[in-house]
PDB file of N, CA and C in Angstrom:
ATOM      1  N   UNK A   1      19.773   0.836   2.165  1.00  0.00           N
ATOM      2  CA  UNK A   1      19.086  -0.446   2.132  1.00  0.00           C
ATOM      3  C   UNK A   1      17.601  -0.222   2.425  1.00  0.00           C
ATOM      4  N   UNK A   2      16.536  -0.573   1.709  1.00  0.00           N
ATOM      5  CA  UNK A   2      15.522  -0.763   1.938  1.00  0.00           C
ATOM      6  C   UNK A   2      14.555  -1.849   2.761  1.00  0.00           C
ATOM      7  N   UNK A   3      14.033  -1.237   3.098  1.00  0.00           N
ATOM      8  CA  UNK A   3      13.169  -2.610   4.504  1.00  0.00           C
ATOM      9  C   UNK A   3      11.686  -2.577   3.616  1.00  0.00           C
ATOM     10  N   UNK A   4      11.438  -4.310   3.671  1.00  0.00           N
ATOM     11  CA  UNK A   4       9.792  -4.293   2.627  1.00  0.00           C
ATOM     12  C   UNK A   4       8.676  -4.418   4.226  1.00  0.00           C
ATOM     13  N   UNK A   5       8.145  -3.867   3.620  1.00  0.00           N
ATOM     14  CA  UNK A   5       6.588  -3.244   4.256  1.00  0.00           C
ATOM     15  C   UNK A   5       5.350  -3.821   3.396  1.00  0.00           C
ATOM     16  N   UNK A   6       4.581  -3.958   4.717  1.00  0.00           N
ATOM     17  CA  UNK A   6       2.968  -3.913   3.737  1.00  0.00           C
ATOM     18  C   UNK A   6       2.061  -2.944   4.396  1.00  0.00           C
ATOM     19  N   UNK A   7       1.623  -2.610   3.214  1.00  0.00           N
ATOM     20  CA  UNK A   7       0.321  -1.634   3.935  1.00  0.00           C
ATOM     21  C   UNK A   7      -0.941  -1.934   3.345  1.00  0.00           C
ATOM     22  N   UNK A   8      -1.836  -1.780   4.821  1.00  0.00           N
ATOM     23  CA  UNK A   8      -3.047  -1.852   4.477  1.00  0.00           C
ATOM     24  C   UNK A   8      -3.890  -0.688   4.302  1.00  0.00           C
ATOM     25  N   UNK A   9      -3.840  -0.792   2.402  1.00  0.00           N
ATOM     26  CA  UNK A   9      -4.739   0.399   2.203  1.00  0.00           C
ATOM     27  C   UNK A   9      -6.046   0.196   2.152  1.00  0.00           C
ATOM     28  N   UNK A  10      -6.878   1.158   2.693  1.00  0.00           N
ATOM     29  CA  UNK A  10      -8.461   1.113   2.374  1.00  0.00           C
ATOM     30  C   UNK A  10      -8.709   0.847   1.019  1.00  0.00           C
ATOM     31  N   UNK A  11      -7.993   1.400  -0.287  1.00  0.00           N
ATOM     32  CA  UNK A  11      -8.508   1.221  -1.456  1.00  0.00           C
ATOM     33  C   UNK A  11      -8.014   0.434  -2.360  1.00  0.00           C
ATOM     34  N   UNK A  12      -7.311  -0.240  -1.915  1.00  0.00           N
ATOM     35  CA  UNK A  12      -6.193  -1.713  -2.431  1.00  0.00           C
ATOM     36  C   UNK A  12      -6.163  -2.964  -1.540  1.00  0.00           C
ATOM     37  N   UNK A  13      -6.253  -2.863  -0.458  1.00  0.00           N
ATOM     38  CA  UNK A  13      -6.219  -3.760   0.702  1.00  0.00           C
ATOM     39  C   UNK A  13      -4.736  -3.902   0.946  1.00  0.00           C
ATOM     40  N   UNK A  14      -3.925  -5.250   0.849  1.00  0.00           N
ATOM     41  CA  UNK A  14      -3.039  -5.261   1.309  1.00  0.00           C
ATOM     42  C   UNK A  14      -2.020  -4.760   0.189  1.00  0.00           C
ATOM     43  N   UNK A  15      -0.946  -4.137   0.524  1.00  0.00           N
ATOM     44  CA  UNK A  15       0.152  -3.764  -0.833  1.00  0.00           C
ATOM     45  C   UNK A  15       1.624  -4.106   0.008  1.00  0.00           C
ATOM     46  N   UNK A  16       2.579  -4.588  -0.857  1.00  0.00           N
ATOM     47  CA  UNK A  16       3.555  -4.877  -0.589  1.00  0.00           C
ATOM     48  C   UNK A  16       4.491  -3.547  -0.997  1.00  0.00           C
ATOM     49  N   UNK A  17       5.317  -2.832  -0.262  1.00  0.00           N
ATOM     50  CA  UNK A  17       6.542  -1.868  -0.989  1.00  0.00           C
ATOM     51  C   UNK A  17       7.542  -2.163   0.123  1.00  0.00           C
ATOM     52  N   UNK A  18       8.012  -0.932  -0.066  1.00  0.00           N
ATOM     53  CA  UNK A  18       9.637  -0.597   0.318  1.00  0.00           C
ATOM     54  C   UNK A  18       9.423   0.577   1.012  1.00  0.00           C
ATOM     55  N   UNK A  19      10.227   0.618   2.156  1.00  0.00           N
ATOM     56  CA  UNK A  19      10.788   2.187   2.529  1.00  0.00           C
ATOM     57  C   UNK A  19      11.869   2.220   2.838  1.00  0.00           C
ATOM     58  N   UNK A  20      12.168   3.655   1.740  1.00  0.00           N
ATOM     59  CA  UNK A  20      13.718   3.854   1.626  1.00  0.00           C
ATOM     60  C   UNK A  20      14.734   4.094   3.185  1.00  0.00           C
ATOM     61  N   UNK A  21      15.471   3.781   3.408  1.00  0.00           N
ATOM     62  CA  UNK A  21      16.507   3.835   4.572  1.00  0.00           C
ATOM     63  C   UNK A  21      17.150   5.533   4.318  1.00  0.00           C
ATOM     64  N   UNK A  22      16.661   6.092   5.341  1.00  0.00           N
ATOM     65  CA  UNK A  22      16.990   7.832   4.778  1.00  0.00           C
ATOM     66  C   UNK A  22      18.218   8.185   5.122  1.00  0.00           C
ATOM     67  N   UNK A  23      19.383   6.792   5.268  1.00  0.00           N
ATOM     68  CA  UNK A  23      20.491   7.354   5.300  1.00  0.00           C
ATOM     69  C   UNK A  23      21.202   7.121   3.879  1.00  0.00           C
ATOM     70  N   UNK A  24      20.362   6.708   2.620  1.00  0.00           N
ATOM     71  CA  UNK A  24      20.615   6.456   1.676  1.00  0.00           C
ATOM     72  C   UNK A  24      21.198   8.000   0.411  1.00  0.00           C
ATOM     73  N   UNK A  25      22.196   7.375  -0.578  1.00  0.00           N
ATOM     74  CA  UNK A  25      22.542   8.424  -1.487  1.00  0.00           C
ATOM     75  C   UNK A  25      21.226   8.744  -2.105  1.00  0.00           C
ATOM     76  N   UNK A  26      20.398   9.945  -2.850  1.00  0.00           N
ATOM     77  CA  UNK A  26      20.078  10.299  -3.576  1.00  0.00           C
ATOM     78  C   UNK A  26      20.327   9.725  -5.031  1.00  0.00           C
ATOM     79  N   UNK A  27      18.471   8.974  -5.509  1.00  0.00           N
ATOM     80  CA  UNK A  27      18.995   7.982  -6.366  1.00  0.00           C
ATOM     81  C   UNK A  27      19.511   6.582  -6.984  1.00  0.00           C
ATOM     82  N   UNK A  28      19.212   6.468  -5.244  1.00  0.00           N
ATOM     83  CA  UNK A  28      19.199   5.001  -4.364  1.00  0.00           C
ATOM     84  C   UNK A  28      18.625   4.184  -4.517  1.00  0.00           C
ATOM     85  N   UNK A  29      16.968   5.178  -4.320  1.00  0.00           N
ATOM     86  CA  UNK A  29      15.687   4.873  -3.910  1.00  0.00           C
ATOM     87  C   UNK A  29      14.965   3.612  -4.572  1.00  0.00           C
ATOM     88  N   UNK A  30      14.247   3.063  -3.953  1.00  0.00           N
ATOM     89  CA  UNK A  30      13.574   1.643  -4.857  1.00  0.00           C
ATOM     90  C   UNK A  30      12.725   2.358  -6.078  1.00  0.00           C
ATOM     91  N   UNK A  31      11.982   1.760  -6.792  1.00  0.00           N
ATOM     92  CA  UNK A  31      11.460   1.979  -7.701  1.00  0.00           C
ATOM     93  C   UNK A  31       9.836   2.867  -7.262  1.00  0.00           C
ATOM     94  N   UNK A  32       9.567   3.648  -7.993  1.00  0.00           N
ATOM     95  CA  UNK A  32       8.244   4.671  -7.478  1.00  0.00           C
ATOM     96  C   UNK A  32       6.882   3.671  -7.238  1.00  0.00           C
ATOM     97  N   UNK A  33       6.791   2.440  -8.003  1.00  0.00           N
ATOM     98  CA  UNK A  33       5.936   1.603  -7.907  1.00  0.00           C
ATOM     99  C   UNK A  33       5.622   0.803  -6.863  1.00  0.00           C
ATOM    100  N   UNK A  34       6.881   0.631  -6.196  1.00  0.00           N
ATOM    101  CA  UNK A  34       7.083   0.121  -4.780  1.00  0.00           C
ATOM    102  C   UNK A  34       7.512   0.891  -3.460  1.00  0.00           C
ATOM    103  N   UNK A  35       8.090   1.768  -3.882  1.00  0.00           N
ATOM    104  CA  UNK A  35       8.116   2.878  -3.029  1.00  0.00           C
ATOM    105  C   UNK A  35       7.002   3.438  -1.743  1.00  0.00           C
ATOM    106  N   UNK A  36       6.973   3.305  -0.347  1.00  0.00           N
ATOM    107  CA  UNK A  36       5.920   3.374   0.399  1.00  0.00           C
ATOM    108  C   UNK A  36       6.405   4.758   1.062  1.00  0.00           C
ATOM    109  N   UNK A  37       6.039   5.621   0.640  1.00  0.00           N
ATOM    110  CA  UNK A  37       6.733   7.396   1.343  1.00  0.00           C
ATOM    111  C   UNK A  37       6.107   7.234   2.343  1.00  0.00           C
ATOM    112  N   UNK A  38       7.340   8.190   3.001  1.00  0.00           N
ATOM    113  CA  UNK A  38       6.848   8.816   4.791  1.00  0.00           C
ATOM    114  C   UNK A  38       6.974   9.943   4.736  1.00  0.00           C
ATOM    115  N   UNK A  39       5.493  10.797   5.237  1.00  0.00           N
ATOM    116  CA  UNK A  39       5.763  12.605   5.559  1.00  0.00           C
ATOM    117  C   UNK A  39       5.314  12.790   6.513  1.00  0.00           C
ATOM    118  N   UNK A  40       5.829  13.859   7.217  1.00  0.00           N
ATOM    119  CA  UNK A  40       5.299  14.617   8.592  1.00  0.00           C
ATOM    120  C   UNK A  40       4.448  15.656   8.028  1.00  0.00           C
ATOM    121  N   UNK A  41       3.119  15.532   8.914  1.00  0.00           N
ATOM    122  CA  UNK A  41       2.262  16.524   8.665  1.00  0.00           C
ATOM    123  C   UNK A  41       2.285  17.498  10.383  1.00  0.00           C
ATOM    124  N   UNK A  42       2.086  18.274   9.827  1.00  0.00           N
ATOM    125  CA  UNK A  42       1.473  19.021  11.095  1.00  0.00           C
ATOM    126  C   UNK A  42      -0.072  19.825  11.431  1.00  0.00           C
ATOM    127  N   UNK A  43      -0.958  18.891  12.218  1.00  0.00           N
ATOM    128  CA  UNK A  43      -2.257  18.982  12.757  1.00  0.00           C
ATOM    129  C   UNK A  43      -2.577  19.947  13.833  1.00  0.00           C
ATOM    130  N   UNK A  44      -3.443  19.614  14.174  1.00  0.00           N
ATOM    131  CA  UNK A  44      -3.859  20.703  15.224  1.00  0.00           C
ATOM    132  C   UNK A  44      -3.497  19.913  16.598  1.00  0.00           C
ATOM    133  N   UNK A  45      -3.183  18.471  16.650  1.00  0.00           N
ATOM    134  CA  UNK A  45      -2.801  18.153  17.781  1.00  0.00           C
ATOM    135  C   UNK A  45      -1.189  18.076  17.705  1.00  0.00           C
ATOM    136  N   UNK A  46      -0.164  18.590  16.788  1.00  0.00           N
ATOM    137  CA  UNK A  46       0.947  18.254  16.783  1.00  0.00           C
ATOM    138  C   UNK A  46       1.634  17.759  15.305  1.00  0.00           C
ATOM    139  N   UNK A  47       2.516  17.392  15.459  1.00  0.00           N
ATOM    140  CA  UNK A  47       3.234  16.803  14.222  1.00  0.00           C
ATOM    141  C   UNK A  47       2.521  15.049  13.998  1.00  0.00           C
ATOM    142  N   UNK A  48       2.774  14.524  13.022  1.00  0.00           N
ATOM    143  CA  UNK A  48       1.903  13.267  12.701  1.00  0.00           C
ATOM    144  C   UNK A  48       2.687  12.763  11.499  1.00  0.00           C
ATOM    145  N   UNK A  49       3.100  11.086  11.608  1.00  0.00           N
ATOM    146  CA  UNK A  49       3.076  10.625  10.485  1.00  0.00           C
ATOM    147  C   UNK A  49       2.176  10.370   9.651  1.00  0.00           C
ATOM    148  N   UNK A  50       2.856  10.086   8.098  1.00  0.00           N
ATOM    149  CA  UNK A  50       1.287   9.792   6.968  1.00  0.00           C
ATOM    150  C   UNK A  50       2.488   8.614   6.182  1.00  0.00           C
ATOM    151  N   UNK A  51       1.771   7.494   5.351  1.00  0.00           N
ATOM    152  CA  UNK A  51       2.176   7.077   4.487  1.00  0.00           C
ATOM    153  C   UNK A  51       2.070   6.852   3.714  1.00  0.00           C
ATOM    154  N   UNK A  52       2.123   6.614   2.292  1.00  0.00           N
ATOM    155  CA  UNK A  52       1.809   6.793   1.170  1.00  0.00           C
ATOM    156  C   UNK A  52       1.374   5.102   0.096  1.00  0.00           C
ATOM    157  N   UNK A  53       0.056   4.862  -0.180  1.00  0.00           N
ATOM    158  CA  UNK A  53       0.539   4.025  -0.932  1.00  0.00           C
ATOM    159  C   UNK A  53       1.127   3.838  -2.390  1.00  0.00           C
ATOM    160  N   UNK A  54       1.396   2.803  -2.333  1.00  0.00           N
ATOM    161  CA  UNK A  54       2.831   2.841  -4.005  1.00  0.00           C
ATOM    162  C   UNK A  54       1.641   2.752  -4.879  1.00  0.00           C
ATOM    163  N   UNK A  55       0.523   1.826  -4.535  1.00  0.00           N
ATOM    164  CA  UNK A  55      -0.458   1.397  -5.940  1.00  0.00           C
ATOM    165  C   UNK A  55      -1.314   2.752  -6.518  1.00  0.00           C
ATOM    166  N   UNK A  56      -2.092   3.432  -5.147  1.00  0.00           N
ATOM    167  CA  UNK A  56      -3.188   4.445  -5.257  1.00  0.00           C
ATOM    168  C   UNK A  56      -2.530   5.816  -4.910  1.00  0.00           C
ATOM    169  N   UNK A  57      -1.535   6.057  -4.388  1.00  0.00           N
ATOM    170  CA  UNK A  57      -1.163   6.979  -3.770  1.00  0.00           C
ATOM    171  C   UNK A  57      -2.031   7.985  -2.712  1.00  0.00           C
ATOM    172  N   UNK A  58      -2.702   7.517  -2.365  1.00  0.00           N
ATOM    173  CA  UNK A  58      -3.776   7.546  -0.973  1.00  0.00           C
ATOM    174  C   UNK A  58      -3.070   7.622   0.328  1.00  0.00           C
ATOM    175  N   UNK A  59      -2.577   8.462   1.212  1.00  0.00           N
ATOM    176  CA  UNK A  59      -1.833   8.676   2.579  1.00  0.00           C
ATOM    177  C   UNK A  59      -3.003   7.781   3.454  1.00  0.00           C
ATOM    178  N   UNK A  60      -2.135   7.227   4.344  1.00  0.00           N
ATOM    179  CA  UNK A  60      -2.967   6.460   5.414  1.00  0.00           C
ATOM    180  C   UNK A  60      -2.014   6.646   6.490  1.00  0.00           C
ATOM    181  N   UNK A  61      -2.930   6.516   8.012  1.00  0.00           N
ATOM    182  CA  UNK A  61      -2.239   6.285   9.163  1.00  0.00           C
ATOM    183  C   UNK A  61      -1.047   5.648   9.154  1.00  0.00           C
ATOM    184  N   UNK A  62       0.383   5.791  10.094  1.00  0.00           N
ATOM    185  CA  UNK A  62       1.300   4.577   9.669  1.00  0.00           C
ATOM    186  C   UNK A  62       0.497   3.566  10.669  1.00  0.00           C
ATOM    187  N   UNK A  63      -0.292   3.152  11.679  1.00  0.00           N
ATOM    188  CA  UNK A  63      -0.675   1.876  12.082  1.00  0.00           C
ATOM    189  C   UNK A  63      -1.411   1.133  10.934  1.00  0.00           C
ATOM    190  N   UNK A  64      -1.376   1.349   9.480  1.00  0.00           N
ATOM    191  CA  UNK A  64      -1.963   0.339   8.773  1.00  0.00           C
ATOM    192  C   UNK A  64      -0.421  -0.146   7.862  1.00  0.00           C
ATOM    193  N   UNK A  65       0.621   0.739   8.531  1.00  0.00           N
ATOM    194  CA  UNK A  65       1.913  -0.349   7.839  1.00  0.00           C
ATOM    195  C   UNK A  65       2.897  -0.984   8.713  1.00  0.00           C
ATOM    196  N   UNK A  66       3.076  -2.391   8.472  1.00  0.00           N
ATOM    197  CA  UNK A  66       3.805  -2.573   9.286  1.00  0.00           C
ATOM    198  C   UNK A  66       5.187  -3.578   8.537  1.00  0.00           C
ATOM    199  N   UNK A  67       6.066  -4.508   9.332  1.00  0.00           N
ATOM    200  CA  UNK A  67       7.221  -4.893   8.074  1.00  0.00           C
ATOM    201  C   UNK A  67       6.473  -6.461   8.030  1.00  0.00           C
ATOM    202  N   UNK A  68       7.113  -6.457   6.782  1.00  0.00           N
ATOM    203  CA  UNK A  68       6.616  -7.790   5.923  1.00  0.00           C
ATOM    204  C   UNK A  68       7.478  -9.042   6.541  1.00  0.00           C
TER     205      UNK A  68
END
């Protein structure tokens, strides 16, 4: 099941998507257009979330997404 999100991107402003529930089958997934990815990066202070927007595909902080 997917939970809708908005994120505020710097280069879109506000965008509406989805993030997938990662206990989901492979294939599941909402559509790539709405789709808001989550990756772990690892920095020099530690591990870090990033998120992705669906419109620009531009990673931003996750404090610019929150649920709709």
């Amino acid at each position: 099941m997917e939970e809708k999100y908005v994120i505020n991107c710097p280069r879109c402003g506000r965008v509406e998507g989805l993030v997938a529930d990662s206990s989901e089958e492979p294939g599941e997934s909402p559509e790539a257009e709405t789709l808001i990815e989550e990756d772990v990066v690892r920095t020099p202070a530690g591990p870090a979330i990033r998120m992705r927007c669906p419109r620009c595909g531009q990673w931003v902080k996750p404090d610019r997404v929150h649920p709709a």
